[in-house]
C-alpha atoms as a PDB file:
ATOM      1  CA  UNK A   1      56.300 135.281 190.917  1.00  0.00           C
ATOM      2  CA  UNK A   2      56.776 136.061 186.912  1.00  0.00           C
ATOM      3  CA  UNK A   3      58.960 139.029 186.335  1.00  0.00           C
ATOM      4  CA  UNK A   4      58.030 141.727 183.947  1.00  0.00           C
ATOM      5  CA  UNK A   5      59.751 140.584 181.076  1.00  0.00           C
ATOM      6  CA  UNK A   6      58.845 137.227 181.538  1.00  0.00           C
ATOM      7  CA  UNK A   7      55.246 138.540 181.540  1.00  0.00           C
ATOM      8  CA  UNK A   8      55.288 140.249 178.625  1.00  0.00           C
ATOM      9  CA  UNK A   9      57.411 137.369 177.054  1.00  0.00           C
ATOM     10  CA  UNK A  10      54.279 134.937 177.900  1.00  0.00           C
ATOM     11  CA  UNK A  11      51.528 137.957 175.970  1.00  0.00           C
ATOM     12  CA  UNK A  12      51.497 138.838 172.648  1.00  0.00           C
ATOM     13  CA  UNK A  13      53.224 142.498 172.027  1.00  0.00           C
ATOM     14  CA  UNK A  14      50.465 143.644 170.000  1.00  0.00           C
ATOM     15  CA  UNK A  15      46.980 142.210 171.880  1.00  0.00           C
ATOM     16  CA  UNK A  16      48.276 140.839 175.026  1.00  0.00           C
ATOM     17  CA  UNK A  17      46.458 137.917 175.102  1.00  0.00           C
ATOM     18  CA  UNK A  18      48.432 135.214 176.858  1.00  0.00           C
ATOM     19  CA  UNK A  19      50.009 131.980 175.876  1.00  0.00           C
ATOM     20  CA  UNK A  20      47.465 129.018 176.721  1.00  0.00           C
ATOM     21  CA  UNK A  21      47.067 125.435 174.978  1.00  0.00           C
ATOM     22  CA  UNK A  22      44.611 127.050 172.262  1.00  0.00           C
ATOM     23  CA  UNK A  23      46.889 130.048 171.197  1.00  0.00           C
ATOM     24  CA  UNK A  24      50.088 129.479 170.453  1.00  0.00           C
ATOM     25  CA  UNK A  25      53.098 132.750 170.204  1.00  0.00           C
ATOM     26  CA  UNK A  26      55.721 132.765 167.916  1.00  0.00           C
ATOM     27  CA  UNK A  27      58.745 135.118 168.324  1.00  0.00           C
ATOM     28  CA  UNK A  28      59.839 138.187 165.439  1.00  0.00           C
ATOM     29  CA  UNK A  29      62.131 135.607 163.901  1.00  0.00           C
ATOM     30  CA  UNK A  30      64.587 139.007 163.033  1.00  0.00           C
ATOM     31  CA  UNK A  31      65.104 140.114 166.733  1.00  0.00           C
ATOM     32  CA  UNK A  32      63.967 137.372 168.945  1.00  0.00           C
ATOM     33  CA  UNK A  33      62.530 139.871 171.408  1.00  0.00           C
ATOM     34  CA  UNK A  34      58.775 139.767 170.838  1.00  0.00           C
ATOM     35  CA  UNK A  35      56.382 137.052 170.529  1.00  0.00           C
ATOM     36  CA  UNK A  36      52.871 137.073 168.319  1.00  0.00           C
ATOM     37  CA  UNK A  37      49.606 135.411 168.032  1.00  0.00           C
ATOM     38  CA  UNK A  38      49.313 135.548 164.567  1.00  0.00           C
ATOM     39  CA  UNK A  39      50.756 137.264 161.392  1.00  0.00           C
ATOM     40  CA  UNK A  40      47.802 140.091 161.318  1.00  0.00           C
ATOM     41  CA  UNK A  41      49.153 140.750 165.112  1.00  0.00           C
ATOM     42  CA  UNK A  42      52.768 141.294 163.698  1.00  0.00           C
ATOM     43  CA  UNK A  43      51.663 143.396 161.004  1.00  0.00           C
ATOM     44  CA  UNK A  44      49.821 146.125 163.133  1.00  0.00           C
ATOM     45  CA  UNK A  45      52.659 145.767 165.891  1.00  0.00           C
ATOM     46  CA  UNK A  46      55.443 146.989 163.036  1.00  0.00           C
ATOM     47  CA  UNK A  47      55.421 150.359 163.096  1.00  0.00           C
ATOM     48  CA  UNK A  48      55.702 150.432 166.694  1.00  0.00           C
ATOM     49  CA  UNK A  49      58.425 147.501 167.124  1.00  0.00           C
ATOM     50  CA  UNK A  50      60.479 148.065 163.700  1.00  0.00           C
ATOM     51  CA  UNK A  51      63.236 150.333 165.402  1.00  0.00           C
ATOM     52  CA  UNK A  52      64.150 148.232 167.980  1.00  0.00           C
ATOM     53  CA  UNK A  53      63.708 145.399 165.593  1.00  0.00           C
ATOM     54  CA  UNK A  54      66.402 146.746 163.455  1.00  0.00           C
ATOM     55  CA  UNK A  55      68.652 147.629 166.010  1.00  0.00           C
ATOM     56  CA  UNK A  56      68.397 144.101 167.781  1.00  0.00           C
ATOM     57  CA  UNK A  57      68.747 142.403 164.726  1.00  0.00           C
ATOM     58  CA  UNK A  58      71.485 144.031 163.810  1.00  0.00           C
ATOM     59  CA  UNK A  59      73.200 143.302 166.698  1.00  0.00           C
ATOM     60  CA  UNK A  60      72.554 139.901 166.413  1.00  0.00           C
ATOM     61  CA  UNK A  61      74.021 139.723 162.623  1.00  0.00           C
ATOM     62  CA  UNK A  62      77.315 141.182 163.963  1.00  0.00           C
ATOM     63  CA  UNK A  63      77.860 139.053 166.890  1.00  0.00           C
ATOM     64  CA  UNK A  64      77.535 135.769 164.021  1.00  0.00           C
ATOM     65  CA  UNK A  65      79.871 137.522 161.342  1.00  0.00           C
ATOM     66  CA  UNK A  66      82.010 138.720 163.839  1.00  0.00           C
ATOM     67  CA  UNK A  67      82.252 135.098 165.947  1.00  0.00           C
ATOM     68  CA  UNK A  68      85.929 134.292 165.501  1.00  0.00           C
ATOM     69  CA  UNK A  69      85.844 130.472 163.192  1.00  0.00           C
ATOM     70  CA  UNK A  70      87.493 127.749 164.074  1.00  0.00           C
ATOM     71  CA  UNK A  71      89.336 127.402 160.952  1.00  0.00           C
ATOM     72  CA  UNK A  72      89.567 128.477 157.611  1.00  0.00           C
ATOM     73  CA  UNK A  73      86.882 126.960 155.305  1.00  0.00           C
ATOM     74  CA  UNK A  74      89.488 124.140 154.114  1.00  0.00           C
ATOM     75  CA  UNK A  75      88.946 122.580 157.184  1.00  0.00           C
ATOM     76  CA  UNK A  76      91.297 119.227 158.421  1.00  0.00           C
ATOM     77  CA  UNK A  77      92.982 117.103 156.268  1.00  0.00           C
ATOM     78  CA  UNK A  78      90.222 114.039 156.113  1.00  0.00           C
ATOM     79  CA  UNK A  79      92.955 111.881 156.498  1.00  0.00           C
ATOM     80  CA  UNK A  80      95.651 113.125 159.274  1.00  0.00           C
ATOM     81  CA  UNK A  81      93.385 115.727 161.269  1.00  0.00           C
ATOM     82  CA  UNK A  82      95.450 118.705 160.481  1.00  0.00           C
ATOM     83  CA  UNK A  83      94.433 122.045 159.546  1.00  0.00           C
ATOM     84  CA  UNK A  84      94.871 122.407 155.676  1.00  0.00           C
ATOM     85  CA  UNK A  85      97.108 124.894 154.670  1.00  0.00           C
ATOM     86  CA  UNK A  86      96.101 128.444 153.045  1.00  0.00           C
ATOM     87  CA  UNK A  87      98.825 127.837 150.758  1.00  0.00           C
ATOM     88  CA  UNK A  88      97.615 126.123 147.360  1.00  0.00           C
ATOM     89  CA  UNK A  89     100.291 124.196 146.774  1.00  0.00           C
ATOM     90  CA  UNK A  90      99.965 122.435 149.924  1.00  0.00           C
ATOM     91  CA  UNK A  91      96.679 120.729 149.582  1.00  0.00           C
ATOM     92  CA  UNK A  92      95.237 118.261 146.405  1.00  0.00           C
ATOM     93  CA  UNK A  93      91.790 117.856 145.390  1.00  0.00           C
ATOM     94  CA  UNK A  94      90.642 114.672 144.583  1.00  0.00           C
ATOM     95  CA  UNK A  95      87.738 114.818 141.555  1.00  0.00           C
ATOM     96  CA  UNK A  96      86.969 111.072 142.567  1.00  0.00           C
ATOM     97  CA  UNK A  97      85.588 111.645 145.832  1.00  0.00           C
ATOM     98  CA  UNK A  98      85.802 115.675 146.318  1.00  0.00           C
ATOM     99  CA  UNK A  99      88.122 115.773 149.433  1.00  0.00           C
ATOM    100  CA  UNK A 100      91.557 117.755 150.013  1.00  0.00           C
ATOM    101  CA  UNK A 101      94.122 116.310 151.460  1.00  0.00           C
ATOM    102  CA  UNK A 102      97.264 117.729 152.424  1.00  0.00           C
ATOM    103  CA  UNK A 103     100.591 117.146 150.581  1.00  0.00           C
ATOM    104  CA  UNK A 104     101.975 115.259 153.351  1.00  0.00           C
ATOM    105  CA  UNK A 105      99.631 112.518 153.016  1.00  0.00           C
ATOM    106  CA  UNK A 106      99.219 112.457 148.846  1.00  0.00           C
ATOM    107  CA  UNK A 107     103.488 112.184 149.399  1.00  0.00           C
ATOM    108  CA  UNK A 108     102.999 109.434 151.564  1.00  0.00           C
ATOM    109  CA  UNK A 109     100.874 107.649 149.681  1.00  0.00           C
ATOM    110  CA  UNK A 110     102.804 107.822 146.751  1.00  0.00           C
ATOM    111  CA  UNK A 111     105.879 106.732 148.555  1.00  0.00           C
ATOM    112  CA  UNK A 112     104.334 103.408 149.621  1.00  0.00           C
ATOM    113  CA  UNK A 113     102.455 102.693 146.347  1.00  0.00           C
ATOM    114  CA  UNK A 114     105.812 103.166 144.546  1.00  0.00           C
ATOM    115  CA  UNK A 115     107.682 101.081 147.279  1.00  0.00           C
ATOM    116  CA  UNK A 116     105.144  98.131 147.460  1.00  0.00           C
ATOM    117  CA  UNK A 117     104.507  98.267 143.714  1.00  0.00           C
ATOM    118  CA  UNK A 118     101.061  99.120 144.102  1.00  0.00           C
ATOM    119  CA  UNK A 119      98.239 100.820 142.000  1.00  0.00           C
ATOM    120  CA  UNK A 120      98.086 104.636 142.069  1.00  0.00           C
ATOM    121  CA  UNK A 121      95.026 105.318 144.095  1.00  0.00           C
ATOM    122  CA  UNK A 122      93.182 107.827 145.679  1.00  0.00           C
ATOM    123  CA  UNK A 123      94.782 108.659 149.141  1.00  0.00           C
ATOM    124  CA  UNK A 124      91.342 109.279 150.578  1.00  0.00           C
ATOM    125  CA  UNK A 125      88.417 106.222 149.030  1.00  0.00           C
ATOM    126  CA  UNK A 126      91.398 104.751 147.483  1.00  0.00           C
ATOM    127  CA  UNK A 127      89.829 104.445 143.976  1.00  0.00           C
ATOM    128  CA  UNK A 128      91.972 104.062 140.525  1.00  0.00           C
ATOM    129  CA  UNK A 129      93.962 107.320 139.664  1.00  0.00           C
ATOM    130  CA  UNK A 130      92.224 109.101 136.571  1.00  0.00           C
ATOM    131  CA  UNK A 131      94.818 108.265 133.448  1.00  0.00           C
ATOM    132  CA  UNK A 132      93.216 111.114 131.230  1.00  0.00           C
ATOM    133  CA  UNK A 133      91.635 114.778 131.948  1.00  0.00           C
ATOM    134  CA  UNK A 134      88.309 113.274 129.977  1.00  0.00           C
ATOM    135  CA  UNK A 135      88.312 110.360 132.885  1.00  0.00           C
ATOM    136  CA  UNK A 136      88.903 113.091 135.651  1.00  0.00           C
ATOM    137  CA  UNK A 137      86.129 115.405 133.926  1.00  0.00           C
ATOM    138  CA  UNK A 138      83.087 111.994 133.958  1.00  0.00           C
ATOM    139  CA  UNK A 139      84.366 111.250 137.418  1.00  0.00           C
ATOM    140  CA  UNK A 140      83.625 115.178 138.260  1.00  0.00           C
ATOM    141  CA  UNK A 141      80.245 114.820 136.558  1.00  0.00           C
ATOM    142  CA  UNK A 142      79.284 112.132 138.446  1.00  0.00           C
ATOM    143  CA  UNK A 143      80.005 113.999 141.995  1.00  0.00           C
ATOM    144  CA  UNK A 144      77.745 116.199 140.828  1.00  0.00           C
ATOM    145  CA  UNK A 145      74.676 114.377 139.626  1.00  0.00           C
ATOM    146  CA  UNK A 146      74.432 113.428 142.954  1.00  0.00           C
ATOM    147  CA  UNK A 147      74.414 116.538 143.915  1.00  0.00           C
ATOM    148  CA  UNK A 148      77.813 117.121 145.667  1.00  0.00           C
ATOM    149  CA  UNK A 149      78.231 120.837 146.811  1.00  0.00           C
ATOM    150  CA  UNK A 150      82.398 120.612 146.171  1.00  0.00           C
ATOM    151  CA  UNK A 151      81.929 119.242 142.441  1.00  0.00           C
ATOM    152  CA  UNK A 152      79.117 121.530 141.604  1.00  0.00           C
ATOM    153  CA  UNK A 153      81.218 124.283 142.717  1.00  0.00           C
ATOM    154  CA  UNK A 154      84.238 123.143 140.859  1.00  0.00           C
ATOM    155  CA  UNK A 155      82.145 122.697 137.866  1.00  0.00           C
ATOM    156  CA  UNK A 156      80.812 125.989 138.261  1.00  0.00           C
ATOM    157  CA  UNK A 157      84.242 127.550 138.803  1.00  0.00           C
ATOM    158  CA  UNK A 158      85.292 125.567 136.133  1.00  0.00           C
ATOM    159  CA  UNK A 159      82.668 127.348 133.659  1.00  0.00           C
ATOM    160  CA  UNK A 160      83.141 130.833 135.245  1.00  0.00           C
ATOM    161  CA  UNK A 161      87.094 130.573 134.189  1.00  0.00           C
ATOM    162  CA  UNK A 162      86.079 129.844 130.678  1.00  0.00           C
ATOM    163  CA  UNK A 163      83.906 133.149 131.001  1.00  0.00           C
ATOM    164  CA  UNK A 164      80.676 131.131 130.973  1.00  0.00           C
ATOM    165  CA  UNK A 165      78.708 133.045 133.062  1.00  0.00           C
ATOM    166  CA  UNK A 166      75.400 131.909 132.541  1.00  0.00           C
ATOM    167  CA  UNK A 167      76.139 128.122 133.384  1.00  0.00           C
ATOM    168  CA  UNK A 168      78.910 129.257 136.227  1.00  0.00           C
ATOM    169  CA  UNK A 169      76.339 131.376 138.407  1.00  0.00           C
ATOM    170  CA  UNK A 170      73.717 128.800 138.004  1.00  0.00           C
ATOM    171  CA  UNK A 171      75.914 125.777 139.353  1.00  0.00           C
ATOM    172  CA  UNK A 172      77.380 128.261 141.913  1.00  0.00           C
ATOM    173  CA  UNK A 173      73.945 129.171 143.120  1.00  0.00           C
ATOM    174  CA  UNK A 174      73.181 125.317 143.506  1.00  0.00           C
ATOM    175  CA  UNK A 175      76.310 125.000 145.294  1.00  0.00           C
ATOM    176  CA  UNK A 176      75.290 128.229 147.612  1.00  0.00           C
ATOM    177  CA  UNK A 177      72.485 126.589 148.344  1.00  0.00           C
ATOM    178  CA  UNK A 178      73.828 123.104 149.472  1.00  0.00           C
ATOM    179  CA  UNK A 179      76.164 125.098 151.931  1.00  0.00           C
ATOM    180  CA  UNK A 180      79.268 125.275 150.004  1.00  0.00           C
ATOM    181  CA  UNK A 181      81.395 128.747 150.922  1.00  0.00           C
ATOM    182  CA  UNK A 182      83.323 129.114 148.065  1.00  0.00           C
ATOM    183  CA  UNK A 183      80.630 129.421 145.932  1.00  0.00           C
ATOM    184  CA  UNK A 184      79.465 132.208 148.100  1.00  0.00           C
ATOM    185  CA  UNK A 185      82.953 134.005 147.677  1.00  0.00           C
ATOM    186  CA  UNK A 186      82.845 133.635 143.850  1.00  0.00           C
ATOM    187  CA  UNK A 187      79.400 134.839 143.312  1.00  0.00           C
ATOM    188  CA  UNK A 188      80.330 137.688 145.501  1.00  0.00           C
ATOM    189  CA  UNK A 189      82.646 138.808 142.895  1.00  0.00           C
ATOM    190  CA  UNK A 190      80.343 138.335 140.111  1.00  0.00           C
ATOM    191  CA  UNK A 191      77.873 140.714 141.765  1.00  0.00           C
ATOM    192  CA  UNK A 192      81.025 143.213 141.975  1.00  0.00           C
ATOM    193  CA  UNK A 193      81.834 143.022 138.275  1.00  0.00           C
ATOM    194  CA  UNK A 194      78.562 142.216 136.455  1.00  0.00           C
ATOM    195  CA  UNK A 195      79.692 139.077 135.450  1.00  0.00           C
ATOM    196  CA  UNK A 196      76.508 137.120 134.011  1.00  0.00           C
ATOM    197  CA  UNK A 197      74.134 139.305 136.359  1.00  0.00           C
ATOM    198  CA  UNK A 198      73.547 142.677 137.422  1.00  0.00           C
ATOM    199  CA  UNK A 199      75.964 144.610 139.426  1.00  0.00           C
ATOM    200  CA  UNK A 200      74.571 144.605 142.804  1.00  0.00           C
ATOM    201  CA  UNK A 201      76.660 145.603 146.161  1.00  0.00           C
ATOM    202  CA  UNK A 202      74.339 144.598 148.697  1.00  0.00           C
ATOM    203  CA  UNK A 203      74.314 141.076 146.704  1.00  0.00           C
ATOM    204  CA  UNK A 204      77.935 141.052 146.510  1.00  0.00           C
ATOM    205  CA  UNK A 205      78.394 142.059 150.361  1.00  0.00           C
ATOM    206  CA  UNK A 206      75.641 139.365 151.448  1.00  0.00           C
ATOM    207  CA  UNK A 207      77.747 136.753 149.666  1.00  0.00           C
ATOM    208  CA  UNK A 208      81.243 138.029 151.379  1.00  0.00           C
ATOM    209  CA  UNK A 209      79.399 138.231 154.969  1.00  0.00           C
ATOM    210  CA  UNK A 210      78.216 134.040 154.005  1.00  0.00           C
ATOM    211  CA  UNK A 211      81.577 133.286 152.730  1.00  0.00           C
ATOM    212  CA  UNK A 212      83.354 134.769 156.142  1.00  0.00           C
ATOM    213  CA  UNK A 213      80.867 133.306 158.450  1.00  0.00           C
ATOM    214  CA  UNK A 214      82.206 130.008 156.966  1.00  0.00           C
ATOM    215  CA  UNK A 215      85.773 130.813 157.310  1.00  0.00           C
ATOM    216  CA  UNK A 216      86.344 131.961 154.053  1.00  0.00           C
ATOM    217  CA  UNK A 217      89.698 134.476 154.279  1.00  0.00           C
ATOM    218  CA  UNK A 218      89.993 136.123 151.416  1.00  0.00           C
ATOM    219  CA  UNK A 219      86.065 136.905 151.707  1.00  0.00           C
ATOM    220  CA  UNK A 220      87.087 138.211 155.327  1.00  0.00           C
ATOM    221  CA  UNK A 221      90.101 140.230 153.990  1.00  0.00           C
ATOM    222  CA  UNK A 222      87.690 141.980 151.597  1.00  0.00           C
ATOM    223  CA  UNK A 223      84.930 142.706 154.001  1.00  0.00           C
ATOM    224  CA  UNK A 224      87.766 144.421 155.681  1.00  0.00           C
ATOM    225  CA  UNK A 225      88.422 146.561 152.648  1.00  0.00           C
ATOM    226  CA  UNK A 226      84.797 147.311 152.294  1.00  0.00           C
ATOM    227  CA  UNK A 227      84.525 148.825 155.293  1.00  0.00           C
ATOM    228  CA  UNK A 228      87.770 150.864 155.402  1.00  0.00           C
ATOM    229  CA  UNK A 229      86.692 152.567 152.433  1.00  0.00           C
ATOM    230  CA  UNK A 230      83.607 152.820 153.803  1.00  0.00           C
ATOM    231  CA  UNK A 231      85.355 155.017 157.081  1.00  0.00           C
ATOM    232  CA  UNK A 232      84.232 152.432 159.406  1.00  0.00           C
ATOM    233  CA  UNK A 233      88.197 151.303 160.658  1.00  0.00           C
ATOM    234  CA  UNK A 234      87.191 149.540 163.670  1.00  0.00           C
ATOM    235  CA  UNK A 235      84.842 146.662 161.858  1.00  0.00           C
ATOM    236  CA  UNK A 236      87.783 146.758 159.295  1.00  0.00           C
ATOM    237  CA  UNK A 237      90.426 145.890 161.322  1.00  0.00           C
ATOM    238  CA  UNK A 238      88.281 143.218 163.270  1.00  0.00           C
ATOM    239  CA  UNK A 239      87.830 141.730 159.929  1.00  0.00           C
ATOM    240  CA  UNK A 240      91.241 141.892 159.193  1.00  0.00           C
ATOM    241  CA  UNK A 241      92.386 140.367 162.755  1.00  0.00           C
ATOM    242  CA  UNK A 242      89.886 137.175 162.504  1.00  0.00           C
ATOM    243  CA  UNK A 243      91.232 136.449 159.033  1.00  0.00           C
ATOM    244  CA  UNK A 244      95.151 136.659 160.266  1.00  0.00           C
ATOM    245  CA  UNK A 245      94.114 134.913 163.153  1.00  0.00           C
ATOM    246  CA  UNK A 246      93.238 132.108 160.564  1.00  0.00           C
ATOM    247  CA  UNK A 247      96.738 132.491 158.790  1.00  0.00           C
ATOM    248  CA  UNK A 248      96.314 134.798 156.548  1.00  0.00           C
ATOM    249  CA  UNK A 249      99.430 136.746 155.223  1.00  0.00           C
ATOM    250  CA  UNK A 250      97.624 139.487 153.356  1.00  0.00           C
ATOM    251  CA  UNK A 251      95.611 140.729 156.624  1.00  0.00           C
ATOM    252  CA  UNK A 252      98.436 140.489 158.797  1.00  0.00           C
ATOM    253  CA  UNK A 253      99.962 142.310 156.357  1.00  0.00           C
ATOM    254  CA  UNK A 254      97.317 145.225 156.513  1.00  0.00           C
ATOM    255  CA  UNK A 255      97.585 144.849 160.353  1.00  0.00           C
ATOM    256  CA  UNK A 256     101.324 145.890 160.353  1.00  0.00           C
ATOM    257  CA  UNK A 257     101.017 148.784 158.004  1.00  0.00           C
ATOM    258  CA  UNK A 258      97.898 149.713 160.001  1.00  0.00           C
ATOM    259  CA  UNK A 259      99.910 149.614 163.268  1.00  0.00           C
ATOM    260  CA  UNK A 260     102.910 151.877 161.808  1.00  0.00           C
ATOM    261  CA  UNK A 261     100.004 154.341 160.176  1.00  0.00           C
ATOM    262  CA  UNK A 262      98.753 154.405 163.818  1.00  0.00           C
ATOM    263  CA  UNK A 263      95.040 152.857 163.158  1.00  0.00           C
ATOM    264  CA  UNK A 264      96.245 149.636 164.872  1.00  0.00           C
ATOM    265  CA  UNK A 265      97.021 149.554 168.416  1.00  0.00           C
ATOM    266  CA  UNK A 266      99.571 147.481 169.863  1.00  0.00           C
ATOM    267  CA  UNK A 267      98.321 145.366 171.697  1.00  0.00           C
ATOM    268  CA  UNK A 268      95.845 144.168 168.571  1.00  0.00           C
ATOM    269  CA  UNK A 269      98.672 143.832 166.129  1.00  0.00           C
ATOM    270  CA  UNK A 270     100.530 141.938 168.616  1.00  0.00           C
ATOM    271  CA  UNK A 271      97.756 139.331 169.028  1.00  0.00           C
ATOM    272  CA  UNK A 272      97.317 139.064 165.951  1.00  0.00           C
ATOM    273  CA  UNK A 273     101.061 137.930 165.134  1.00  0.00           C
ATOM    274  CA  UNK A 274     100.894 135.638 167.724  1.00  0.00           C
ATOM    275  CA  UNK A 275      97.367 134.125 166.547  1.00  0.00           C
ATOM    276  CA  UNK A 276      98.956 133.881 162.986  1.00  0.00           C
ATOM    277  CA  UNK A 277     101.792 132.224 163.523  1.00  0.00           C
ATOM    278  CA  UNK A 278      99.759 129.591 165.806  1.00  0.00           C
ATOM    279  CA  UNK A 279      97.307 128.873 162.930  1.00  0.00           C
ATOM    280  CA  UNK A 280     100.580 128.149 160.275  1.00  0.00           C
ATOM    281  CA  UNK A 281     102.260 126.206 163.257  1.00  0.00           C
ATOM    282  CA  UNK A 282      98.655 123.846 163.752  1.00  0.00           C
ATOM    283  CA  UNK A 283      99.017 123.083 159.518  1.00  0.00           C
ATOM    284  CA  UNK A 284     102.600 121.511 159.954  1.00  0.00           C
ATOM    285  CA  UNK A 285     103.651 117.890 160.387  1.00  0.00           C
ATOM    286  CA  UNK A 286     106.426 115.972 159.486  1.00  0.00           C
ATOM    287  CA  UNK A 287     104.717 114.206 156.450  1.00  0.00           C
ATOM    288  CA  UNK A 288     104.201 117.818 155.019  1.00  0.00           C
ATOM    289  CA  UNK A 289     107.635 118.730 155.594  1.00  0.00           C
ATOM    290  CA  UNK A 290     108.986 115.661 153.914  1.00  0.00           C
ATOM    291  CA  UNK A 291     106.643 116.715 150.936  1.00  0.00           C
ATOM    292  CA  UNK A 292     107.973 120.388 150.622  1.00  0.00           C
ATOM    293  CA  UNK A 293     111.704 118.742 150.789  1.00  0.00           C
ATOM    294  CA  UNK A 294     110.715 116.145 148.063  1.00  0.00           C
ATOM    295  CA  UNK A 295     109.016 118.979 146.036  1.00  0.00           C
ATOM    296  CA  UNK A 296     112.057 121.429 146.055  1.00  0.00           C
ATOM    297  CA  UNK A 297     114.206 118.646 145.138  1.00  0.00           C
ATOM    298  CA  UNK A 298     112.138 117.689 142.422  1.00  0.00           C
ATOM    299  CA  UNK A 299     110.745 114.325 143.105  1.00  0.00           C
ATOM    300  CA  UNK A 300     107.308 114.963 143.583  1.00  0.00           C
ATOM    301  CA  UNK A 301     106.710 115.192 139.707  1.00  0.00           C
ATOM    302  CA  UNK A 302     107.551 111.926 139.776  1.00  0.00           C
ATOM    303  CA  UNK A 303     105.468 110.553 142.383  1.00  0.00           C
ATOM    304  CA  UNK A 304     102.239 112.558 142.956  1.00  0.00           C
ATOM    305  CA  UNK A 305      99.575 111.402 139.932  1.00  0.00           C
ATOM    306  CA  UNK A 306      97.876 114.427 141.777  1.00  0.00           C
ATOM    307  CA  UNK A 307     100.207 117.055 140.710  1.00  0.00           C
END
């Protein structure tokens, strides 16, 4: 026997008519609770539905921009399987085919290029290192006539740094909408400052929430600021937790000063140095290691084409 809410699953919330092969119900894509028989259906249902609407689909939005990622939006190295460092310095991109590898593996390569008296290549799709910035820049170009998210954001960040506004929000806007999460982070911040557009703070938020759904740190970090100002210190400190929880210093940071100022507990700020340290622990390897020795001691100058 059908239950009650499978019942009323199976009618339309507005006429009741029932599901059959000639009509057809299609659920309130912003709560997933009711189901329709058409769009004229949906509209005279709204006033009575919108509350719970809201509230449902609110609900839903937090459980996806709360969800913990598995990583920060670097991702693995493409070429060893290990988390990419947070840390700059540790990682290369390559303009020739758009990936970032870690320093361990550019630093390998090197080394056996230099030992077999090879060709400097490309660590990744092992193409010809670029000999001028004018080689590096057509290489760039042609990433992103083929519409390659990672080049059309670099080329958009590229503009936005040379306080091109214009040109950098419409290349980061392409790049938003091929799925690329930096872009999301960057036009976040030109909604905050009115940088080529409009000031707009739900804009900017939207493009923070994107950003931290995709692992995106710094975007998380901020969110976290947003709403601390904002009074609300629980979502802050969740905010501030996932992000440390994907290595990042400047939330755990905010996490320890919270716990002395007594707004984070203690069993929260412990987890969360755990969960930090674990996330810098998963981006080490030996190859990396031998990089950051080479570096201090000044041979990767000589080595990495990259650098």
């Amino acid at each position: 026997m059908m239950s009650s809410d499978e019942a009323a699953d199976s009618c339309c919330a507005s006429c009741s008519i029932a599901e059959c092969d000639s009509t057809k119900l299609k659920k309130c894509t912003a709560c997933y609770l009711v189901r329709y028989c058409s769009v004229k259906c949906q509209r005279e249902h709204r006033p009575q539905h919108k509350k719970a609407c809201k509230k449902r689909a609110a609900e839903l939005h937090d459980e996806k921009l709360f969800r913990q990622p598995e990583s920060s939006h670097f991702g693995d190295c493409p070429i060893c399987l290990i988390p990419l460092s947070l840390d700059r310095s540790r990682r290369n991109m390559l303009n020739c085919c758009s990936n970032i590898v870690c320093d361990g593996c550019s630093y390998d390569n090197d080394l056996r290029q230099l030992e077999e008296r090879l060709e400097s290549t490309c660590p990744f799709c092992r193409q010809s290192t670029s000999d001028t910035n004018e080689e590096a820049e057509l290489r760039q170009m042609k990433r992103v006539q083929v519409n390659d998210p990672v080049a059309i954001r670099e080329f958009g960040l590229a503009r936005y740094y040379e306080q091109d506004y214009t040109h950098a929000f419409e290349n980061l806007t392409k790049a938003v909408e091929l799925g690329d999460v930096t872009a999301h982070f960057t036009l976040s911040s030109m909604y905050r400052a009115g940088q080529g557009v409009a000031k707009n703070k739900k804009k900017e938020i939207y493009h923070l929430e994107q950003a931290s759904i995709g692992g995106h740190f710094k975007a998380r970090h901020n969110l976290g600021v947003e709403e601390f100002q904002n009074g609300r210190i629980d979502r802050a400190v969740k905010h501030w937790i996932i992000a440390a929880t994907t290595g990042d210093d400047a939330s755990l940071d905010v996490i320890k000063r919270g716990y002395g100022q007594g707004f984070v507990g203690k069993e929260d700020y412990a987890a969360a140095l755990r969960a930090h340290q674990a996330a810098v622990n998963e981006t080490k390897s030996p190859q990396r290691e031998a990089a950051r020795v080479a570096e201090q001691n000044g041979e990767m100058s000589a080595l990495d084409p990259w650098k």
